[in-house]
C-alpha atoms as a PDB file:
ATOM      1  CA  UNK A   1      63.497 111.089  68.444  1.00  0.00           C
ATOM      2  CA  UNK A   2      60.946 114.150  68.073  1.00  0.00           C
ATOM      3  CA  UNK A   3      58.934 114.921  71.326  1.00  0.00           C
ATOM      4  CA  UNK A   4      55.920 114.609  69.090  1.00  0.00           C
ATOM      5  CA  UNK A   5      56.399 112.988  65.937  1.00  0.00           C
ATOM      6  CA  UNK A   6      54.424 112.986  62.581  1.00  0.00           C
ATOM      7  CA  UNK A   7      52.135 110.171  62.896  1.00  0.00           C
ATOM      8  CA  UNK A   8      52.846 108.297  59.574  1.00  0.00           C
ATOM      9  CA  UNK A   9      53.858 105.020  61.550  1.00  0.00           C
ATOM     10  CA  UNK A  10      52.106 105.127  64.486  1.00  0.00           C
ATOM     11  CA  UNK A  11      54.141 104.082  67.649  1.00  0.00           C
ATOM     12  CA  UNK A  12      56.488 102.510  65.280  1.00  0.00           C
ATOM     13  CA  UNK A  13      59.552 103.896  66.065  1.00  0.00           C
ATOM     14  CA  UNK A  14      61.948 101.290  64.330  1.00  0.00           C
ATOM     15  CA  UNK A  15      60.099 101.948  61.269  1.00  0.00           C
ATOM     16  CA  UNK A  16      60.226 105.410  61.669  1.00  0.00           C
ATOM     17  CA  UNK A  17      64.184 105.608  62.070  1.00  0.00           C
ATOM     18  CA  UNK A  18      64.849 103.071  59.145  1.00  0.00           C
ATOM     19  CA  UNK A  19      62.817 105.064  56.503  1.00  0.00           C
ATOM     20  CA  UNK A  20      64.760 108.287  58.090  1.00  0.00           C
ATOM     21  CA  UNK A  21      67.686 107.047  57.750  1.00  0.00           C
ATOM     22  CA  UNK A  22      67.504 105.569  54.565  1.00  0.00           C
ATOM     23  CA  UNK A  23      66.595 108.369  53.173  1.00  0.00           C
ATOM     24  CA  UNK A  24      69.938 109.861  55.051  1.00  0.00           C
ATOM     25  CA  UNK A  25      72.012 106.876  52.930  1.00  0.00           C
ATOM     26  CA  UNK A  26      70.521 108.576  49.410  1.00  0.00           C
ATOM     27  CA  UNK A  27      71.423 112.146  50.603  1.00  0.00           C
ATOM     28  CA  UNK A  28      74.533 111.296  51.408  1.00  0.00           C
ATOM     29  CA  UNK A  29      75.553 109.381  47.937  1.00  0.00           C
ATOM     30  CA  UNK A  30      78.371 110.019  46.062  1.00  0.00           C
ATOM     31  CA  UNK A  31      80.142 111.721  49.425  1.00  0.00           C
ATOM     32  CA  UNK A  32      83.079 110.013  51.471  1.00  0.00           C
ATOM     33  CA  UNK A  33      82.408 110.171  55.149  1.00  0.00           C
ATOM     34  CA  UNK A  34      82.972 109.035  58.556  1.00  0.00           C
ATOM     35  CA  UNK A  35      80.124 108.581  60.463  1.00  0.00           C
ATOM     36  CA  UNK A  36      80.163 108.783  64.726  1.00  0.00           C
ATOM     37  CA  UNK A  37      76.915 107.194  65.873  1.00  0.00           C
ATOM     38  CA  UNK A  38      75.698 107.754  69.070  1.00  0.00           C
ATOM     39  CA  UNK A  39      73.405 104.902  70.434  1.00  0.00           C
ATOM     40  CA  UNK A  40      72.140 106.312  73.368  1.00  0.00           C
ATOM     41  CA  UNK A  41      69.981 103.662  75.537  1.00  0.00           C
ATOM     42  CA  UNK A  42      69.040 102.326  71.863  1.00  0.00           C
ATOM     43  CA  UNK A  43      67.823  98.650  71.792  1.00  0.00           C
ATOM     44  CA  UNK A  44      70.472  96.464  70.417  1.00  0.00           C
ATOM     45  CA  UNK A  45      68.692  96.223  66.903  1.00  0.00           C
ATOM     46  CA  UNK A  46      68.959  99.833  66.056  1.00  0.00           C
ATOM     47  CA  UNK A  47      73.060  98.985  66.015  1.00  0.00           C
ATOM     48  CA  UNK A  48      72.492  96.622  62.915  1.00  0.00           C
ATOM     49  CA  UNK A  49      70.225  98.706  61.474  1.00  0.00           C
ATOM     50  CA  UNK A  50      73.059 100.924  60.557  1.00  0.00           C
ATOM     51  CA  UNK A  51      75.372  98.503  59.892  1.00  0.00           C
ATOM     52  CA  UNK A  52      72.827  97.389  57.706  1.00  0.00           C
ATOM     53  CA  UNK A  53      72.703 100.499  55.660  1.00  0.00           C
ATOM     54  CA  UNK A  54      76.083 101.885  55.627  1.00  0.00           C
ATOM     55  CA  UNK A  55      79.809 100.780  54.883  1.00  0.00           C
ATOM     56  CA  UNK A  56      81.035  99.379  58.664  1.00  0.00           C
ATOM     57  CA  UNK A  57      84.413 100.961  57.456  1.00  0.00           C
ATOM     58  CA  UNK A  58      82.357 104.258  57.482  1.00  0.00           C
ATOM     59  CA  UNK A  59      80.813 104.107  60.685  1.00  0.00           C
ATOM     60  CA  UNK A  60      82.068 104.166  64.219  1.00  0.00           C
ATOM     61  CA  UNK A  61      79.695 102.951  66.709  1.00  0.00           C
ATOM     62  CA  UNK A  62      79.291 104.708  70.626  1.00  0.00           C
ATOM     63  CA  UNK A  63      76.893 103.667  73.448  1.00  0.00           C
ATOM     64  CA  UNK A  64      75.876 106.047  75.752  1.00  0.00           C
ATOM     65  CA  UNK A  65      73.560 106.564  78.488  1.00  0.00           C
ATOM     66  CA  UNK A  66      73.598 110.943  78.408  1.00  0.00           C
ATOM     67  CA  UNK A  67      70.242 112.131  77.459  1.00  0.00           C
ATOM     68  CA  UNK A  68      69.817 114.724  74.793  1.00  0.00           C
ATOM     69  CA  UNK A  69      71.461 117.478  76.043  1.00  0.00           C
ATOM     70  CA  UNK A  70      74.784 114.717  77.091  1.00  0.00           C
ATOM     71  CA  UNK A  71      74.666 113.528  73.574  1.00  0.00           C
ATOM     72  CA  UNK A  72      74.521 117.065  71.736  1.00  0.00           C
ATOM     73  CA  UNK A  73      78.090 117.619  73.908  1.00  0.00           C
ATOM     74  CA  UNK A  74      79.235 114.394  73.257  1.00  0.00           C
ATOM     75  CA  UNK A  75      78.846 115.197  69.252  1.00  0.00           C
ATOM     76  CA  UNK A  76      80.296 118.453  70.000  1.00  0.00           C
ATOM     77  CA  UNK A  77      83.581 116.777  71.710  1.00  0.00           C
ATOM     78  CA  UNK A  78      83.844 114.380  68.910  1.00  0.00           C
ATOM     79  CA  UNK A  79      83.547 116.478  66.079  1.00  0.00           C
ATOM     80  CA  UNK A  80      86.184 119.242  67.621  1.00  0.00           C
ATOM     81  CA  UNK A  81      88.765 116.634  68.060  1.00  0.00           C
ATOM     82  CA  UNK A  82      88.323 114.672  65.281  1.00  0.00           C
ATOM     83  CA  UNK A  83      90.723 114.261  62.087  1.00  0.00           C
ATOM     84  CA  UNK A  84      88.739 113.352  58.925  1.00  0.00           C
ATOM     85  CA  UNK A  85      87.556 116.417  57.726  1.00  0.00           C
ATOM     86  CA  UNK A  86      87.011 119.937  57.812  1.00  0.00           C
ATOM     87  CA  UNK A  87      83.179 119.648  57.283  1.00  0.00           C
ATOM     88  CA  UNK A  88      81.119 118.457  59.889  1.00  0.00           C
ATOM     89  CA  UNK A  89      77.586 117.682  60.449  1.00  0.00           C
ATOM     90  CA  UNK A  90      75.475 117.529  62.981  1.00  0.00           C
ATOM     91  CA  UNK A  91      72.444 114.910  62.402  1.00  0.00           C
ATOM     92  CA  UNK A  92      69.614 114.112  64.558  1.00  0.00           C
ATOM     93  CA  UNK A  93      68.069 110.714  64.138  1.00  0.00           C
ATOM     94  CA  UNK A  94      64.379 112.007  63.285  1.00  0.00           C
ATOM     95  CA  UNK A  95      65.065 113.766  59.890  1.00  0.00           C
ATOM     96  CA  UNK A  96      63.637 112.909  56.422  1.00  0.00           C
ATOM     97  CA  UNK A  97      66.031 113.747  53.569  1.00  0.00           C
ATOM     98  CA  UNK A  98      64.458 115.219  50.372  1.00  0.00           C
ATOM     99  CA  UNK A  99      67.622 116.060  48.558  1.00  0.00           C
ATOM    100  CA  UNK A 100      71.478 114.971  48.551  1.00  0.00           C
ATOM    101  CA  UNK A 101      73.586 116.966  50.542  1.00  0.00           C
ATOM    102  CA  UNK A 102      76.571 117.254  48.158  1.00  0.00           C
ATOM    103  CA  UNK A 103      75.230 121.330  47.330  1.00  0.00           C
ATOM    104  CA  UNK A 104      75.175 121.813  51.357  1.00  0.00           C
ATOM    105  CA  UNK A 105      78.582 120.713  51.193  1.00  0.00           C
ATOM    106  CA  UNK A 106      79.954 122.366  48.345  1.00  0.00           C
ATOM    107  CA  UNK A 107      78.229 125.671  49.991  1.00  0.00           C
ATOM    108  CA  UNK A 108      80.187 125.319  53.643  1.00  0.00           C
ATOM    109  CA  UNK A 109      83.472 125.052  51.171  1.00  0.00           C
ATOM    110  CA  UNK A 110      82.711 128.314  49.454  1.00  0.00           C
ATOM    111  CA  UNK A 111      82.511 130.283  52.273  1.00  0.00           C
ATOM    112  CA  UNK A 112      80.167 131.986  51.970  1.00  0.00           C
ATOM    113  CA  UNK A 113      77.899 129.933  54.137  1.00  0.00           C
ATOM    114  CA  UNK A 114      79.437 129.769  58.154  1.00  0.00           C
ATOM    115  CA  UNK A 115      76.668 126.758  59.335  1.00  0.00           C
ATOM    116  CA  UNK A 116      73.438 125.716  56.900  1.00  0.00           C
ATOM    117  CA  UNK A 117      70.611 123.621  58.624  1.00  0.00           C
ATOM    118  CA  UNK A 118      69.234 121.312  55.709  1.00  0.00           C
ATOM    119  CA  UNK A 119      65.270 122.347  57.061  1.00  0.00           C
ATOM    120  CA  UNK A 120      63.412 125.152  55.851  1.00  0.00           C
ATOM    121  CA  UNK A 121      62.177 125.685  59.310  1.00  0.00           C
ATOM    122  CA  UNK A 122      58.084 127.069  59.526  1.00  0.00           C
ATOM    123  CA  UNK A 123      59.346 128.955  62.600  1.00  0.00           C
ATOM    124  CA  UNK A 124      61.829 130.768  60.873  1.00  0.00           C
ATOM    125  CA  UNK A 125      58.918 132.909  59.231  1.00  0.00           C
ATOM    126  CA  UNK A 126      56.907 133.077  62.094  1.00  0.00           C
ATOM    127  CA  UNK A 127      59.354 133.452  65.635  1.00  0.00           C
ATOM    128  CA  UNK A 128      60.507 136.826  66.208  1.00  0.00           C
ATOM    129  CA  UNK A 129      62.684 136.760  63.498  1.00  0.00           C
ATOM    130  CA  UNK A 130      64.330 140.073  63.582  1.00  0.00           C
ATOM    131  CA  UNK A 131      67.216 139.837  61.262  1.00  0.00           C
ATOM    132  CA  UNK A 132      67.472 141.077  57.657  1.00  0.00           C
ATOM    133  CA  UNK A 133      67.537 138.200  55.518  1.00  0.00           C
ATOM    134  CA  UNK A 134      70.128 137.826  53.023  1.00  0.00           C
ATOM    135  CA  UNK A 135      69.261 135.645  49.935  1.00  0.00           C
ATOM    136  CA  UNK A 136      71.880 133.582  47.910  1.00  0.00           C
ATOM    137  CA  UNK A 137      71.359 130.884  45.063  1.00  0.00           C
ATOM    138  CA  UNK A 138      74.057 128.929  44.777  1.00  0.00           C
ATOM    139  CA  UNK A 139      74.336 126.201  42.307  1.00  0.00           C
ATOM    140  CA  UNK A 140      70.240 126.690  41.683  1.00  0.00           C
ATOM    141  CA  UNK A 141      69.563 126.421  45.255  1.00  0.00           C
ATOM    142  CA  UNK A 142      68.154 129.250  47.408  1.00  0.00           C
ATOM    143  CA  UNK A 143      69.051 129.715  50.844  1.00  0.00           C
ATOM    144  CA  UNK A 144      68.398 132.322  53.304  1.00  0.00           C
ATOM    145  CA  UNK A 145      69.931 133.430  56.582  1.00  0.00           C
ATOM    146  CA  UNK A 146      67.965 133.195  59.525  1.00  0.00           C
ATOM    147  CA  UNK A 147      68.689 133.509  63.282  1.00  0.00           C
ATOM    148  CA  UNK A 148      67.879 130.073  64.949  1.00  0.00           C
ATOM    149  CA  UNK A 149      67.472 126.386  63.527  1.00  0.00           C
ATOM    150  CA  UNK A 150      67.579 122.806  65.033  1.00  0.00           C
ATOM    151  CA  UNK A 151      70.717 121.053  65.938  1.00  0.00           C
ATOM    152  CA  UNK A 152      70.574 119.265  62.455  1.00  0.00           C
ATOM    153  CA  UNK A 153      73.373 121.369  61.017  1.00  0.00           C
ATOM    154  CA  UNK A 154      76.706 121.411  58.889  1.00  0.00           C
ATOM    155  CA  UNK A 155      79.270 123.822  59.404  1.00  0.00           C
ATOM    156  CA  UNK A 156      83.789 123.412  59.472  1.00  0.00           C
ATOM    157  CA  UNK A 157      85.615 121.818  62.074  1.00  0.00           C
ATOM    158  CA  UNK A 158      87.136 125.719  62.405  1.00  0.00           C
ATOM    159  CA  UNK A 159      83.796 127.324  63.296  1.00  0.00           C
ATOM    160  CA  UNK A 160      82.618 124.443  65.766  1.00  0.00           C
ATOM    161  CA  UNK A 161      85.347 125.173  67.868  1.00  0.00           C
ATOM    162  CA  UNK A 162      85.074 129.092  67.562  1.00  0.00           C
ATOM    163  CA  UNK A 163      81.581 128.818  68.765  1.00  0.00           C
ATOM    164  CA  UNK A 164      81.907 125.744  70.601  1.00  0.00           C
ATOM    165  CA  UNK A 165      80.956 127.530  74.013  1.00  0.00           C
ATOM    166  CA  UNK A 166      78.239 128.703  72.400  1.00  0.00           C
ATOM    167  CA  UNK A 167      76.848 125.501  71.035  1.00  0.00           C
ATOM    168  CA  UNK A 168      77.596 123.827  74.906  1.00  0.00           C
ATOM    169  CA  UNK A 169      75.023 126.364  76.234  1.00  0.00           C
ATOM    170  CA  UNK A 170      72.440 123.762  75.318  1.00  0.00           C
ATOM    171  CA  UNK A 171      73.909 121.426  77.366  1.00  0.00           C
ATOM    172  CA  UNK A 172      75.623 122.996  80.113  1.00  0.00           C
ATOM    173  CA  UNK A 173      73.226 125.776  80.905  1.00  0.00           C
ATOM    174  CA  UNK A 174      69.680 126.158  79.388  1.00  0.00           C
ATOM    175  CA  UNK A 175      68.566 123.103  76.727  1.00  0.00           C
ATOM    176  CA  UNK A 176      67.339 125.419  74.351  1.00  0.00           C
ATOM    177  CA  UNK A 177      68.325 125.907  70.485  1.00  0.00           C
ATOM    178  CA  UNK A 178      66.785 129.720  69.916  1.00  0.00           C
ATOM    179  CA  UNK A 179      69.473 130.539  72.685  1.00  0.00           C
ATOM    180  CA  UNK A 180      72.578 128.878  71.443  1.00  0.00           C
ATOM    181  CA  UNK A 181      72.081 130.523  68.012  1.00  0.00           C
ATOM    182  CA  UNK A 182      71.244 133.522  68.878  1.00  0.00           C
ATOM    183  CA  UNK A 183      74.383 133.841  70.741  1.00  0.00           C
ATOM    184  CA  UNK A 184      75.925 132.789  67.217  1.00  0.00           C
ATOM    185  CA  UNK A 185      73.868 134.690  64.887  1.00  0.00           C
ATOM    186  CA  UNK A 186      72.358 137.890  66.467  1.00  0.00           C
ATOM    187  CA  UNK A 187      75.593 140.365  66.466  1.00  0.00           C
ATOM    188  CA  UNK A 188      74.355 143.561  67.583  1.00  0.00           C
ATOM    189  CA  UNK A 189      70.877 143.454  66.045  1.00  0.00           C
ATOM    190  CA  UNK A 190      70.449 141.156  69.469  1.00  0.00           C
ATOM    191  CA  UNK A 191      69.686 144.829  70.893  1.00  0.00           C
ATOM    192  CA  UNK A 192      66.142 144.838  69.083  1.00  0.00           C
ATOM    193  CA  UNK A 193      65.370 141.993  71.647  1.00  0.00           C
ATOM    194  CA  UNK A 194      66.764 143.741  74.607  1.00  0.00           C
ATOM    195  CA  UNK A 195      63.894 146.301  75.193  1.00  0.00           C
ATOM    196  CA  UNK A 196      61.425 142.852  75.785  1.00  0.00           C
ATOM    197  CA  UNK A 197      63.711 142.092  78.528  1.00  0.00           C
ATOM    198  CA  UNK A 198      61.799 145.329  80.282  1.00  0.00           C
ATOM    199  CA  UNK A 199      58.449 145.534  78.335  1.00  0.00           C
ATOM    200  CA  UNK A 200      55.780 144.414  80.896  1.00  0.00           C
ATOM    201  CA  UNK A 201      53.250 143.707  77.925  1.00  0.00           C
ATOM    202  CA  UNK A 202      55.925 141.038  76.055  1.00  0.00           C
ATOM    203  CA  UNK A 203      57.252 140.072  79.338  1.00  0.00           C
ATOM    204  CA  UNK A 204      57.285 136.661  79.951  1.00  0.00           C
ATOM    205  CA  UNK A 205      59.177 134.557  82.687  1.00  0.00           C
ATOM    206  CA  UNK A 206      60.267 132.381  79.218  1.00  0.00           C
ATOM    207  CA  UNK A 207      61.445 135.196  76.985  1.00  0.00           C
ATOM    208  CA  UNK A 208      63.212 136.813  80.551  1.00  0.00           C
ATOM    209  CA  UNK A 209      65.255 133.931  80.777  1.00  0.00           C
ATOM    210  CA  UNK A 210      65.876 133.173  76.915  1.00  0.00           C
ATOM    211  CA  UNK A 211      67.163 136.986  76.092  1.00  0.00           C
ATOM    212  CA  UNK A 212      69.139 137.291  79.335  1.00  0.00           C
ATOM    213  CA  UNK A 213      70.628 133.756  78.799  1.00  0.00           C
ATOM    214  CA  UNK A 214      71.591 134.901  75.301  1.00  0.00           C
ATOM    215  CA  UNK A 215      72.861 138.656  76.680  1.00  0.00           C
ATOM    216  CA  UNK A 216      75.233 136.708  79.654  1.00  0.00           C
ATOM    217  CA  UNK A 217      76.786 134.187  77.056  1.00  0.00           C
ATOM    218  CA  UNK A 218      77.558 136.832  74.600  1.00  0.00           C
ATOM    219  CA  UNK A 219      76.978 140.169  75.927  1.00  0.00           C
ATOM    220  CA  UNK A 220      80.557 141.115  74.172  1.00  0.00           C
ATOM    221  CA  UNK A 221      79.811 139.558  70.601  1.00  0.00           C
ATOM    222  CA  UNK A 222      77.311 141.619  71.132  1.00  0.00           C
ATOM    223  CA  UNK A 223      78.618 144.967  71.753  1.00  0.00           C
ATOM    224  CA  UNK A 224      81.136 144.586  68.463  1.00  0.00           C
ATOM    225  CA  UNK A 225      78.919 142.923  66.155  1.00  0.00           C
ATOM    226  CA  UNK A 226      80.632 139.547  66.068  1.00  0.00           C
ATOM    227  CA  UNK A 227      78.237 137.279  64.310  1.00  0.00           C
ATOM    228  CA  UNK A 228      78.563 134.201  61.545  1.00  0.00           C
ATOM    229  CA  UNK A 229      75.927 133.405  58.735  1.00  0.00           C
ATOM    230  CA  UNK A 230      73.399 130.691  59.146  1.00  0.00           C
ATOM    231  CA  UNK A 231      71.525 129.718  56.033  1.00  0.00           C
ATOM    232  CA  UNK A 232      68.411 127.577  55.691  1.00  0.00           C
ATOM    233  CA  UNK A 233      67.450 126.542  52.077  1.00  0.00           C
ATOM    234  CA  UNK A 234      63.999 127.662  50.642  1.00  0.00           C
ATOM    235  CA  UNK A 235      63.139 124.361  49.287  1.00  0.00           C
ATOM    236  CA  UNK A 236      63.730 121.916  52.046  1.00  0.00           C
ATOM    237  CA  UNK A 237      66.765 119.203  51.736  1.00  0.00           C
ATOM    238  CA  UNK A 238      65.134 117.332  54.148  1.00  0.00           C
ATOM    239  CA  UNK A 239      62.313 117.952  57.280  1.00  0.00           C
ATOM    240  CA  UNK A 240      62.395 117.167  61.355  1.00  0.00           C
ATOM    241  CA  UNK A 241      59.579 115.127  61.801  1.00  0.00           C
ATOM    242  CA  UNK A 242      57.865 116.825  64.166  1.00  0.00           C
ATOM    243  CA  UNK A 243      54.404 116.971  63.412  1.00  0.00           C
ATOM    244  CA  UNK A 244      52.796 120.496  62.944  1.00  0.00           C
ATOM    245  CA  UNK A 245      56.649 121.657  61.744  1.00  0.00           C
ATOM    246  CA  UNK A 246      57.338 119.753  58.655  1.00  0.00           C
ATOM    247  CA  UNK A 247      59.139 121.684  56.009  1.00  0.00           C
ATOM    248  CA  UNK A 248      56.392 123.801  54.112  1.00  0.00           C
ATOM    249  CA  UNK A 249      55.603 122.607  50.277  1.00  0.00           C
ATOM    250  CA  UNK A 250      55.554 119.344  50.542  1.00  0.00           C
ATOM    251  CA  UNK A 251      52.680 117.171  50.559  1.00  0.00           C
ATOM    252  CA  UNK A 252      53.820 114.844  52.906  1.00  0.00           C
ATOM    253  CA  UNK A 253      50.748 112.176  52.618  1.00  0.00           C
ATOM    254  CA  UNK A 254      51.093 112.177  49.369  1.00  0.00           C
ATOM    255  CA  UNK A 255      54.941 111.171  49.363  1.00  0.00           C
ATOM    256  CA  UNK A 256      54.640 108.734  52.135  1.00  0.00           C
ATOM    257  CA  UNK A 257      52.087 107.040  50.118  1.00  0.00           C
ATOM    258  CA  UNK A 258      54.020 107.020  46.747  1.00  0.00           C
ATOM    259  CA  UNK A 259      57.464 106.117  48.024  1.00  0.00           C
END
């Protein structure tokens, strides 16, 4: 649940995961999946709430006690070892879904897309975003690469375990998301950061230990350039609720109101 969530349901928090994950249910139409749920110190009525809105032959229910950062490696150690597809996704529980995910899917299978966050993250045209974007369209939807995104994400069973000990940096070392993907994403462009590491005027005790965290995980992907594409859509599939970073172009009131 989002450290500070949009206030459409006050402290309503059951409320607020049921209309989230309904709209998850409609995105996910006309797909076949497995879905690992991780209840983690959830009251016992968020359990039937998803067996209340999916197939029970579809879902497989855990209950843990980790945290955040336990759960994010717990979804990581699932999804590596797992045996019912090549396409995983990672979902947080605090997402709105705009769109179905079938053309997120079909995008991962072409290839041409190495992980694709379903948010058109604000951030991503604000943050010290220092790589060139590349646009594509596919099947009438625009996406862009960008360097960092939430851990909402879908990518193959292939790449998660290529960058797994990238992905574990959240949870292992330093809970941050701009880190693990910039460790993915960056290549050697990470070297336009570098200088900040030294610049007393952008120095920060923050930015020290996010660009140095980055530069020990990956100092050698680095050095050759080894980096893999992460696309965002322009056009939101779907939104973290966090309020003040909802996806931009949507009037949110408005379609809380109407639906």
């Amino acid at each position: 649940m989002s450290r500070n969530p949009v206030d459409f349901f006050g402290n309503d928090k059951y409320t607020f995961s049921k209309k989230c994950l309904e709209s998850l249910r409609t995105a996910l139409s006309g797909l076949t999946f497995k879905m690992y749920t991780i209840l983690d110190n959830c009251p016992n009525e968020y359990e039937k709430l998803f067996t209340d809105l999916f197939p029970i032959e579809n879902l497989k229910i855990i209950h843990t006690s980790l945290g955040n950062k336990g759960t994010f490696k717990k979804q990581i150690e699932i999804l590596s070892n797992q045996n019912d597809s090549n396409i995983v996704y990672f979902a947080e529980d605090d997402y709105f879904y705009l769109k179905d995910l079938k053309n997120m899917v079909d995008f991962i299978k072409s290839k041409k897309a190495d992980f694709v966050t379903p948010y058109e993250h604000p951030a991503c045209y604000t943050d010290g975003h220092i790589i060139k974007n590349e646009e594509v369209i596919f099947e009438g939807q625009k996406y862009l690469t960008v360097q960092h995104a939430c851990l909402t994400f879908m990518t193959t069973k292939e790449n998660l375990i290529k960058n797994k000990r990238y992905l574990l940096i959240f949870s292992n070392w330093f809970g941050s998301d701009f880190v693990v993907w910039g460790t993915i994403t960056l290549g050697s462009t990470y070297f336009k950061y570098f200088k900040l590491l030294f610049n007393i005027k952008n120095y920060s005790v923050i930015n020290f230990k996010v660009y140095s965290s980055m530069f020990f995980f990956a100092w050698h992907r680095f050095i050759i350039n080894k980096k893999y594409k992460l696309f965002m859509p322009v056009g939101s599939l779907a939104s973290h609720m966090e309020k003040n970073q909802l996806a931009p172009g949507v009037d949110w009131n408005k379609y809380f109101l109407t639906k």
